[in-house]
PDB file of N, CA and C in Angstrom:
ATOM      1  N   UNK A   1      27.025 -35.161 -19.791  1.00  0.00           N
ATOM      2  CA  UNK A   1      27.213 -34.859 -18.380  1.00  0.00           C
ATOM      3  C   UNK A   1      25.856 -35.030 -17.697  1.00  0.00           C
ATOM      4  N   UNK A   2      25.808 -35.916 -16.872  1.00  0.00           N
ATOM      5  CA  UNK A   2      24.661 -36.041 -15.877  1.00  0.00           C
ATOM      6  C   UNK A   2      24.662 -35.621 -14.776  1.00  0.00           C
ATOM      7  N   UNK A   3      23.288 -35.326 -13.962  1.00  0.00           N
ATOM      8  CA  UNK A   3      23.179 -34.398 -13.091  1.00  0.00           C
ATOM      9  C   UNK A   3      23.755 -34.846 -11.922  1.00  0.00           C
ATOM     10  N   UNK A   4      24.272 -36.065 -11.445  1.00  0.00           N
ATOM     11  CA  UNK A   4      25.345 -36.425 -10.934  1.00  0.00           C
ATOM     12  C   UNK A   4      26.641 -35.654 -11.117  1.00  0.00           C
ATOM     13  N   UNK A   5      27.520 -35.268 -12.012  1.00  0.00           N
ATOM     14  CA  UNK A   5      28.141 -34.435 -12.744  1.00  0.00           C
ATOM     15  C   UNK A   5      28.273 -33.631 -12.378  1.00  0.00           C
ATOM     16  N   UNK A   6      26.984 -32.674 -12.273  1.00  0.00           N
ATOM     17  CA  UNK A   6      26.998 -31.743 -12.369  1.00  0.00           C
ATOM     18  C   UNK A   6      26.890 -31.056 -11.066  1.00  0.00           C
ATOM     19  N   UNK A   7      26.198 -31.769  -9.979  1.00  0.00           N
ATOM     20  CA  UNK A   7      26.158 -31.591  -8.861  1.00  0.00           C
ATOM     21  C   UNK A   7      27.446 -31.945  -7.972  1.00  0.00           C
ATOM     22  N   UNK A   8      28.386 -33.081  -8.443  1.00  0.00           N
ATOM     23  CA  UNK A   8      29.835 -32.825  -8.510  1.00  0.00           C
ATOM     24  C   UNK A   8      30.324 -31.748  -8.085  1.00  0.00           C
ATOM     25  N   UNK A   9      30.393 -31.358  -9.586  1.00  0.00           N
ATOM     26  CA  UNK A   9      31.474 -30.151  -9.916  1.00  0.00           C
ATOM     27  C   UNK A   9      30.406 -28.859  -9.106  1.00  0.00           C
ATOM     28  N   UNK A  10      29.250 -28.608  -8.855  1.00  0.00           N
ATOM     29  CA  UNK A  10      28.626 -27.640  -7.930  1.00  0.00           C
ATOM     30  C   UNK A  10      29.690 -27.352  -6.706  1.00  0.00           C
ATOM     31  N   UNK A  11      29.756 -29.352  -6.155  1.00  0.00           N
ATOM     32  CA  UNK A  11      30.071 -28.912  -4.800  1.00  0.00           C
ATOM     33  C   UNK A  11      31.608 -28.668  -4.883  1.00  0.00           C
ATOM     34  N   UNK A  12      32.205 -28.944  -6.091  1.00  0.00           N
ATOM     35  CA  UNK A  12      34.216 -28.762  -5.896  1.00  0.00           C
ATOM     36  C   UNK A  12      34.177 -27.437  -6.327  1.00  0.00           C
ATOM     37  N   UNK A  13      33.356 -26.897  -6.424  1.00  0.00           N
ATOM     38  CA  UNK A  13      33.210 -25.096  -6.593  1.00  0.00           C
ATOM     39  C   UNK A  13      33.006 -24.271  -5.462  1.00  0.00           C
ATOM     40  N   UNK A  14      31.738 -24.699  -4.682  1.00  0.00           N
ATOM     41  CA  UNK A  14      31.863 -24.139  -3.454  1.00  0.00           C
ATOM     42  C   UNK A  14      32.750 -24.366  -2.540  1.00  0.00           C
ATOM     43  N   UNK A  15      33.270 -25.600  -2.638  1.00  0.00           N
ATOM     44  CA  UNK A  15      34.509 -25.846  -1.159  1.00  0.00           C
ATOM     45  C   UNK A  15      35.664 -25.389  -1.862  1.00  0.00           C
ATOM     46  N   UNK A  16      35.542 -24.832  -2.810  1.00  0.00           N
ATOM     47  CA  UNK A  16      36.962 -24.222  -3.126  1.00  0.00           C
ATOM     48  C   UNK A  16      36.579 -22.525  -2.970  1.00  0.00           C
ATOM     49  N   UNK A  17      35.640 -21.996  -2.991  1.00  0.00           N
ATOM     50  CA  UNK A  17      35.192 -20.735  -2.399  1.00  0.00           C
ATOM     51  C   UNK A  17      35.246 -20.442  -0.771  1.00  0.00           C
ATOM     52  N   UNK A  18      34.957 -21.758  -0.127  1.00  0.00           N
ATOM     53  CA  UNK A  18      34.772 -21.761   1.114  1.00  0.00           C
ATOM     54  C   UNK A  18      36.471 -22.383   1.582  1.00  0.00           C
ATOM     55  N   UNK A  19      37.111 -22.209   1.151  1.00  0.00           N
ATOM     56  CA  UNK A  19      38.668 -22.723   1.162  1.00  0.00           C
ATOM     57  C   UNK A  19      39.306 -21.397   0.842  1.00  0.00           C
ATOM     58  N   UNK A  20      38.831 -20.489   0.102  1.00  0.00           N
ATOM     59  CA  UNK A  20      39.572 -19.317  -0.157  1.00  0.00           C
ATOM     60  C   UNK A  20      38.959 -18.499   0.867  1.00  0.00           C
ATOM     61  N   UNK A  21      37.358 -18.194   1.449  1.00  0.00           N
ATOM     62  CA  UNK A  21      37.214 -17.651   2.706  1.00  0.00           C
ATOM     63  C   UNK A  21      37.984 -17.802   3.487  1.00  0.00           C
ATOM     64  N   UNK A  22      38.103 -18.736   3.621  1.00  0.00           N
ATOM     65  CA  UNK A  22      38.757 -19.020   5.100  1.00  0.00           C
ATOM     66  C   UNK A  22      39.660 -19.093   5.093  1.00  0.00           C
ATOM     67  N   UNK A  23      40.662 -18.933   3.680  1.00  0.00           N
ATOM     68  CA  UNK A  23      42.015 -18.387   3.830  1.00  0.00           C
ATOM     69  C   UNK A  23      41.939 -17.094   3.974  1.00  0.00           C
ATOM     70  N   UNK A  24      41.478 -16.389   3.512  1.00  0.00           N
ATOM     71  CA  UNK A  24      40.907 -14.816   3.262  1.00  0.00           C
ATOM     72  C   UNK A  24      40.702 -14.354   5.177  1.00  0.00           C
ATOM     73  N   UNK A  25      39.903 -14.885   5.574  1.00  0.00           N
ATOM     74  CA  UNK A  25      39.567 -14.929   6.801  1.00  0.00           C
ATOM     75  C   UNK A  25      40.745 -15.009   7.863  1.00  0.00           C
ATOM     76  N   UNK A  26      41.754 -15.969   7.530  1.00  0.00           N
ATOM     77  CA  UNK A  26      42.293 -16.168   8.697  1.00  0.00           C
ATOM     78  C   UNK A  26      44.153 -15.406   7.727  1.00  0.00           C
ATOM     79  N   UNK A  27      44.347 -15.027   6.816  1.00  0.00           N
ATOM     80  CA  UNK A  27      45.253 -13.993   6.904  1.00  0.00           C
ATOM     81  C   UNK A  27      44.694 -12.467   7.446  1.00  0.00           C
ATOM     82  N   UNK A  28      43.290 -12.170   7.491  1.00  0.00           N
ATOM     83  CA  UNK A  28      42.690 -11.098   7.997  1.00  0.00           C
ATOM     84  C   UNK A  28      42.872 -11.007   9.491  1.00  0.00           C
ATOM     85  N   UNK A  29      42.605 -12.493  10.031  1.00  0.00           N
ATOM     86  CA  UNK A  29      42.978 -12.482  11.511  1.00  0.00           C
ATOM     87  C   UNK A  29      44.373 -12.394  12.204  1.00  0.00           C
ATOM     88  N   UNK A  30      45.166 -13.280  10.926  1.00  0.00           N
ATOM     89  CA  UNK A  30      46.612 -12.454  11.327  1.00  0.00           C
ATOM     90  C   UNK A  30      47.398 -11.297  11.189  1.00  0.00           C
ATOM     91  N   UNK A  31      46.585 -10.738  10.500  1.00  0.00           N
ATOM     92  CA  UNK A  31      47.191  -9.327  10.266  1.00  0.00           C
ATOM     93  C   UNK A  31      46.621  -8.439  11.637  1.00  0.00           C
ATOM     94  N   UNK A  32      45.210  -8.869  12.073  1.00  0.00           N
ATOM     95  CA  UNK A  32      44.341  -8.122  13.255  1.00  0.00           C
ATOM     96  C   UNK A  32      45.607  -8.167  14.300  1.00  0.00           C
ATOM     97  N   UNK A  33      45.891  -9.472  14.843  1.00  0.00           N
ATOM     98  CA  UNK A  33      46.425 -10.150  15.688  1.00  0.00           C
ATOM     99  C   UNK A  33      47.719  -9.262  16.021  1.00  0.00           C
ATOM    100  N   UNK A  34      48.467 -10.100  14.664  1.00  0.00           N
ATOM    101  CA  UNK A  34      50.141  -9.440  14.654  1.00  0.00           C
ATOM    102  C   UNK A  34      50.166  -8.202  14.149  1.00  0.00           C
ATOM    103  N   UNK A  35      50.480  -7.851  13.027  1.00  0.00           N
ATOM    104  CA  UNK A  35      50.806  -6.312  12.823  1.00  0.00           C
ATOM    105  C   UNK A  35      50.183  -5.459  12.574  1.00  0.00           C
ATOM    106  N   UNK A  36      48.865  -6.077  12.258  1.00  0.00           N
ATOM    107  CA  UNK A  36      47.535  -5.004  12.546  1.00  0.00           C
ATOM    108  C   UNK A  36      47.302  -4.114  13.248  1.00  0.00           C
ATOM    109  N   UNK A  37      47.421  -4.982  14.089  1.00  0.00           N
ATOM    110  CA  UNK A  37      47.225  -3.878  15.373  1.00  0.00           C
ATOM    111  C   UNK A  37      48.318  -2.753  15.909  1.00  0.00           C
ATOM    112  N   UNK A  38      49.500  -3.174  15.970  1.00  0.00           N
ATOM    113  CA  UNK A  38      50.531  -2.517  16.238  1.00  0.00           C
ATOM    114  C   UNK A  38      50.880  -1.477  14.851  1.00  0.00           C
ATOM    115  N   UNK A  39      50.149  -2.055  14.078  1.00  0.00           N
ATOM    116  CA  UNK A  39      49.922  -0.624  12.477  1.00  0.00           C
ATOM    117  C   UNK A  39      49.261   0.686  13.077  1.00  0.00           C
ATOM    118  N   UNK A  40      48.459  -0.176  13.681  1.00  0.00           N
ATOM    119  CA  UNK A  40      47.474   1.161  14.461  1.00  0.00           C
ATOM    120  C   UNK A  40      47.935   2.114  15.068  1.00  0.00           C
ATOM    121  N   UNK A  41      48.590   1.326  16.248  1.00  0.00           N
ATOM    122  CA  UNK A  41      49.073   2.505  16.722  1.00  0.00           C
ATOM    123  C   UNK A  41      50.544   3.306  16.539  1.00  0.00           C
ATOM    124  N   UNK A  42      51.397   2.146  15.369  1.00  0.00           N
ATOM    125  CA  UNK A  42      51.810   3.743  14.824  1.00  0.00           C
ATOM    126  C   UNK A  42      51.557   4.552  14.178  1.00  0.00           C
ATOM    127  N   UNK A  43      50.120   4.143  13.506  1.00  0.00           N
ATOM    128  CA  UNK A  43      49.498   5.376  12.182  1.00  0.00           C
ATOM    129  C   UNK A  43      48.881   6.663  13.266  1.00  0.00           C
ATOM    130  N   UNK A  44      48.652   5.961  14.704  1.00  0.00           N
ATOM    131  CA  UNK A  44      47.899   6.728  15.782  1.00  0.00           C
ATOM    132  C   UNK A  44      49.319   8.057  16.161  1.00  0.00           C
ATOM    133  N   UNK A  45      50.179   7.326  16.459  1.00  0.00           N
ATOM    134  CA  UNK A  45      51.480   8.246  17.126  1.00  0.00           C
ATOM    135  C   UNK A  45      51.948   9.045  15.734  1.00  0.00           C
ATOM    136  N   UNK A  46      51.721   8.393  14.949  1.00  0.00           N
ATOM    137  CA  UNK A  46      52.531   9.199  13.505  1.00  0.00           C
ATOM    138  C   UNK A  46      51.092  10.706  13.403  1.00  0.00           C
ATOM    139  N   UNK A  47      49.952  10.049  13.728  1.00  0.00           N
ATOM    140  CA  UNK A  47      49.144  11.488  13.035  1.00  0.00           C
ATOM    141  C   UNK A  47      49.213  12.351  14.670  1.00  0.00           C
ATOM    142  N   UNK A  48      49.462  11.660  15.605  1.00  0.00           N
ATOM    143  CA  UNK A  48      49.472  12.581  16.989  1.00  0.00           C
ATOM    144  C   UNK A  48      50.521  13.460  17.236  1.00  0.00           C
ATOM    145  N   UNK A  49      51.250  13.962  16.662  1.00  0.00           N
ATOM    146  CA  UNK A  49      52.495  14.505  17.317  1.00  0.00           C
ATOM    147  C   UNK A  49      52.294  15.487  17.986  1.00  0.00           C
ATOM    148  N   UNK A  50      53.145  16.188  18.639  1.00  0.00           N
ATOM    149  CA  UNK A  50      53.608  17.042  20.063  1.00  0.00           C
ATOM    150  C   UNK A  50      52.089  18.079  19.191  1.00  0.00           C
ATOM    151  N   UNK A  51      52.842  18.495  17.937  1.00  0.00           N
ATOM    152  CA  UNK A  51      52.069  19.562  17.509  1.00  0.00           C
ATOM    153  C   UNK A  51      50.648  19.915  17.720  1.00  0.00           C
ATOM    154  N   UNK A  52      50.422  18.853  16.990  1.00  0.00           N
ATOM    155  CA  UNK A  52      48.571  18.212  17.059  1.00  0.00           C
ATOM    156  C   UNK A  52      47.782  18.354  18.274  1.00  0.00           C
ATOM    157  N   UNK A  53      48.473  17.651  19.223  1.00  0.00           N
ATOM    158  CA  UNK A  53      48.019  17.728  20.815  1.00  0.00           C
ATOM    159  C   UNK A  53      48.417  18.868  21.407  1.00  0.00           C
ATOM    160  N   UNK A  54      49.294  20.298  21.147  1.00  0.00           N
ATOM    161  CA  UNK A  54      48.860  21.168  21.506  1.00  0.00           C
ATOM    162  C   UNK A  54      48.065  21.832  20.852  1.00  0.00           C
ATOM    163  N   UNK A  55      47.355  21.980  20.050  1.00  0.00           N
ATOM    164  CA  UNK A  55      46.592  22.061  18.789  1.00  0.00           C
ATOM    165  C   UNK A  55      45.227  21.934  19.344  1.00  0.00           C
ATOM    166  N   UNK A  56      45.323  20.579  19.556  1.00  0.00           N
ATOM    167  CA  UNK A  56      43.808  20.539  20.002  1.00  0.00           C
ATOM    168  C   UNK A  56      43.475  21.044  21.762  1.00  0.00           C
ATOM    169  N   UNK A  57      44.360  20.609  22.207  1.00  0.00           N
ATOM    170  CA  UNK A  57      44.511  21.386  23.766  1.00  0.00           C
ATOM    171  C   UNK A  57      44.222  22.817  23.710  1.00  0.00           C
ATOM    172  N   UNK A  58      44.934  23.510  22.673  1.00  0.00           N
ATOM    173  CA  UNK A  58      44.375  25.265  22.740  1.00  0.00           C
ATOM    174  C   UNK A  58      42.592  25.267  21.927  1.00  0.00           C
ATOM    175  N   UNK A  59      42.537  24.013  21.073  1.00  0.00           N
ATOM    176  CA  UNK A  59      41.207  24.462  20.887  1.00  0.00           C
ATOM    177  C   UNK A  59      40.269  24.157  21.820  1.00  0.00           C
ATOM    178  N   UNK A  60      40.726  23.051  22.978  1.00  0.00           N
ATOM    179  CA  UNK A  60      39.713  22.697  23.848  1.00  0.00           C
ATOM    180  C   UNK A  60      39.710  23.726  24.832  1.00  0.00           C
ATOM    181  N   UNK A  61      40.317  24.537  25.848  1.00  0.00           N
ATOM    182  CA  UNK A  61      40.603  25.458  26.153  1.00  0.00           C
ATOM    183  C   UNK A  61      40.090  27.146  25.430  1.00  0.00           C
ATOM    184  N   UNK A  62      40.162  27.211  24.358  1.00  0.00           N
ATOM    185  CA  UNK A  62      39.232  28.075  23.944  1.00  0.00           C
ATOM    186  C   UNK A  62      37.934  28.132  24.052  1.00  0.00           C
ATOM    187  N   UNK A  63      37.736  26.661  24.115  1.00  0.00           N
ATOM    188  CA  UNK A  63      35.984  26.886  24.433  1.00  0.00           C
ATOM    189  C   UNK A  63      35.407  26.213  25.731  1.00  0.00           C
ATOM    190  N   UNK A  64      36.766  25.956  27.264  1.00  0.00           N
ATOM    191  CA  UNK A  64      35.898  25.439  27.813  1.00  0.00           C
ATOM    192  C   UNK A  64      36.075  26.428  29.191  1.00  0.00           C
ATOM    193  N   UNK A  65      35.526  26.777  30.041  1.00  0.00           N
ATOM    194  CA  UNK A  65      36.074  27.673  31.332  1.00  0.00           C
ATOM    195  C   UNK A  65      37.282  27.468  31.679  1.00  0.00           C
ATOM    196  N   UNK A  66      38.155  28.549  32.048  1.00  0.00           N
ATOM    197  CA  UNK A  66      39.664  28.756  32.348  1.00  0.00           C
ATOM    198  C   UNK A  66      39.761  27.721  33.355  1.00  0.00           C
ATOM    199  N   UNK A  67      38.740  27.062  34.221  1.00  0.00           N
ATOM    200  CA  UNK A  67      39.680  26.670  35.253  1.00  0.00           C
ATOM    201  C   UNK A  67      39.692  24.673  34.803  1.00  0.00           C
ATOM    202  N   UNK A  68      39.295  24.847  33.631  1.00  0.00           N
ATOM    203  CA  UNK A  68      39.588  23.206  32.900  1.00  0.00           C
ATOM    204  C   UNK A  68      41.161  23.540  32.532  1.00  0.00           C
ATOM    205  N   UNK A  69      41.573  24.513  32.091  1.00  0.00           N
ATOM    206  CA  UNK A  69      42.773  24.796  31.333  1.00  0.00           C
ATOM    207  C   UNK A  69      43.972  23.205  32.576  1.00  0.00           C
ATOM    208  N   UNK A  70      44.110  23.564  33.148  1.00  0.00           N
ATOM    209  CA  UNK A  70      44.978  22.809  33.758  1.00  0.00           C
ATOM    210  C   UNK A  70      44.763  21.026  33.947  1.00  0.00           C
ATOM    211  N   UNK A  71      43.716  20.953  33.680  1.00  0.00           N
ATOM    212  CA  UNK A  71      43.127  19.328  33.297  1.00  0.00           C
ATOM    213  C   UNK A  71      43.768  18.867  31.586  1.00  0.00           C
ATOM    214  N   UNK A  72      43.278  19.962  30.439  1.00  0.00           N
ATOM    215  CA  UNK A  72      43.527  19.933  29.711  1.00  0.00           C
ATOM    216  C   UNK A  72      44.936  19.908  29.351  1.00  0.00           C
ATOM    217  N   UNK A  73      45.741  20.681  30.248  1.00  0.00           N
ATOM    218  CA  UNK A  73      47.014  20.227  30.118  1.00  0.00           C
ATOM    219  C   UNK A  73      47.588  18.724  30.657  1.00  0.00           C
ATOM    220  N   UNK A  74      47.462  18.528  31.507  1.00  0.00           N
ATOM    221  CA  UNK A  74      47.910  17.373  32.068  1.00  0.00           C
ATOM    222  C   UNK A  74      47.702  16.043  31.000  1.00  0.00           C
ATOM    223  N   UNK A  75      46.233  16.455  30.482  1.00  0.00           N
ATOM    224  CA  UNK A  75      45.679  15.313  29.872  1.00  0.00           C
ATOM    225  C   UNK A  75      46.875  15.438  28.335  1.00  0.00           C
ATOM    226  N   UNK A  76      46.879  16.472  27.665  1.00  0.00           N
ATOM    227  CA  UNK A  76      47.899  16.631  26.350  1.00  0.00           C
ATOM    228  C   UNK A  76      49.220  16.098  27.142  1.00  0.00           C
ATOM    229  N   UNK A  77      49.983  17.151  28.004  1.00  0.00           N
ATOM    230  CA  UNK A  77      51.194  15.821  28.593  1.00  0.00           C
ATOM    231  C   UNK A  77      51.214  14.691  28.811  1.00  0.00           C
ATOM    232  N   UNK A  78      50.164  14.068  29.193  1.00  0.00           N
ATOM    233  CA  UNK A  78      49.744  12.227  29.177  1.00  0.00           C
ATOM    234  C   UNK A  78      50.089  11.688  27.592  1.00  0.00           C
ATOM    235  N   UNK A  79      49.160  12.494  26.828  1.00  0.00           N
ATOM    236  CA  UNK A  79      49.028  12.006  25.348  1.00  0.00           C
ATOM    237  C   UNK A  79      50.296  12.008  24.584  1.00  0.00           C
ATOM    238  N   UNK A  80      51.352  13.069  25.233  1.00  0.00           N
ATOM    239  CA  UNK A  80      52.506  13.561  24.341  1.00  0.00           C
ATOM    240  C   UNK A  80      53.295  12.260  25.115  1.00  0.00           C
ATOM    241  N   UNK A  81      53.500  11.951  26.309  1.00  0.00           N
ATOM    242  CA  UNK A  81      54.292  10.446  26.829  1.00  0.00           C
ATOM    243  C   UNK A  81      54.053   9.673  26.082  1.00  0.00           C
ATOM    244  N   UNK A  82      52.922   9.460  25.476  1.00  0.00           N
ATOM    245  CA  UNK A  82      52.752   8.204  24.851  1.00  0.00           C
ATOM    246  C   UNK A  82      53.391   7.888  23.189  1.00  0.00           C
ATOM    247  N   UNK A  83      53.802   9.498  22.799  1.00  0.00           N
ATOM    248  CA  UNK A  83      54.194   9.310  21.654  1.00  0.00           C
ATOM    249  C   UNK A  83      55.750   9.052  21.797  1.00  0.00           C
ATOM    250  N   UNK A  84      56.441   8.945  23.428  1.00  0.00           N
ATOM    251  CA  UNK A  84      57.802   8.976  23.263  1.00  0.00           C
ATOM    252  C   UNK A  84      57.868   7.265  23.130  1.00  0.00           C
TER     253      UNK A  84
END
């Protein structure tokens, strides 16, 4: 085998690495694209429920002056629409 050869088979090694990137790459981009994203936000609505967001609404409210209380609500009713 001469270094012709060998420098060959170098380069049918890397373009077959750089052929699996960029398959690698662009099923990564379709998953971003298509159901990636829309994964998101049901893993988002699945960990948010009604519960959670009053949950954190009474903890924000515990520690912020009474007269936020009514911001804080509005804002958890916003958040709870979004899970319908």
């Amino acid at each position: 085998m001469g270094l012709d050869d060998l420098v060959n088979k170098a380069k049918d090694l890397l373009g077959q690495g750089e052929e699996k990137a960029q398959d690698a790459t662009g099923a990564a981009g379709a998953q971003a694209a298509g159901g990636g994203a829309s994964g998101l936000v049901d893993k988002a609505k699945e960990l948010l429920t009604d519960e959670r967001i009053d949950q954190v609404a009474g903890a924000i409210k515990g520690k912020t002056p009474d007269n936020i209380d009514a911001v804080v609500d509005q804002v958890a009713e916003k958040a709870k629409q979004f899970n319908d």
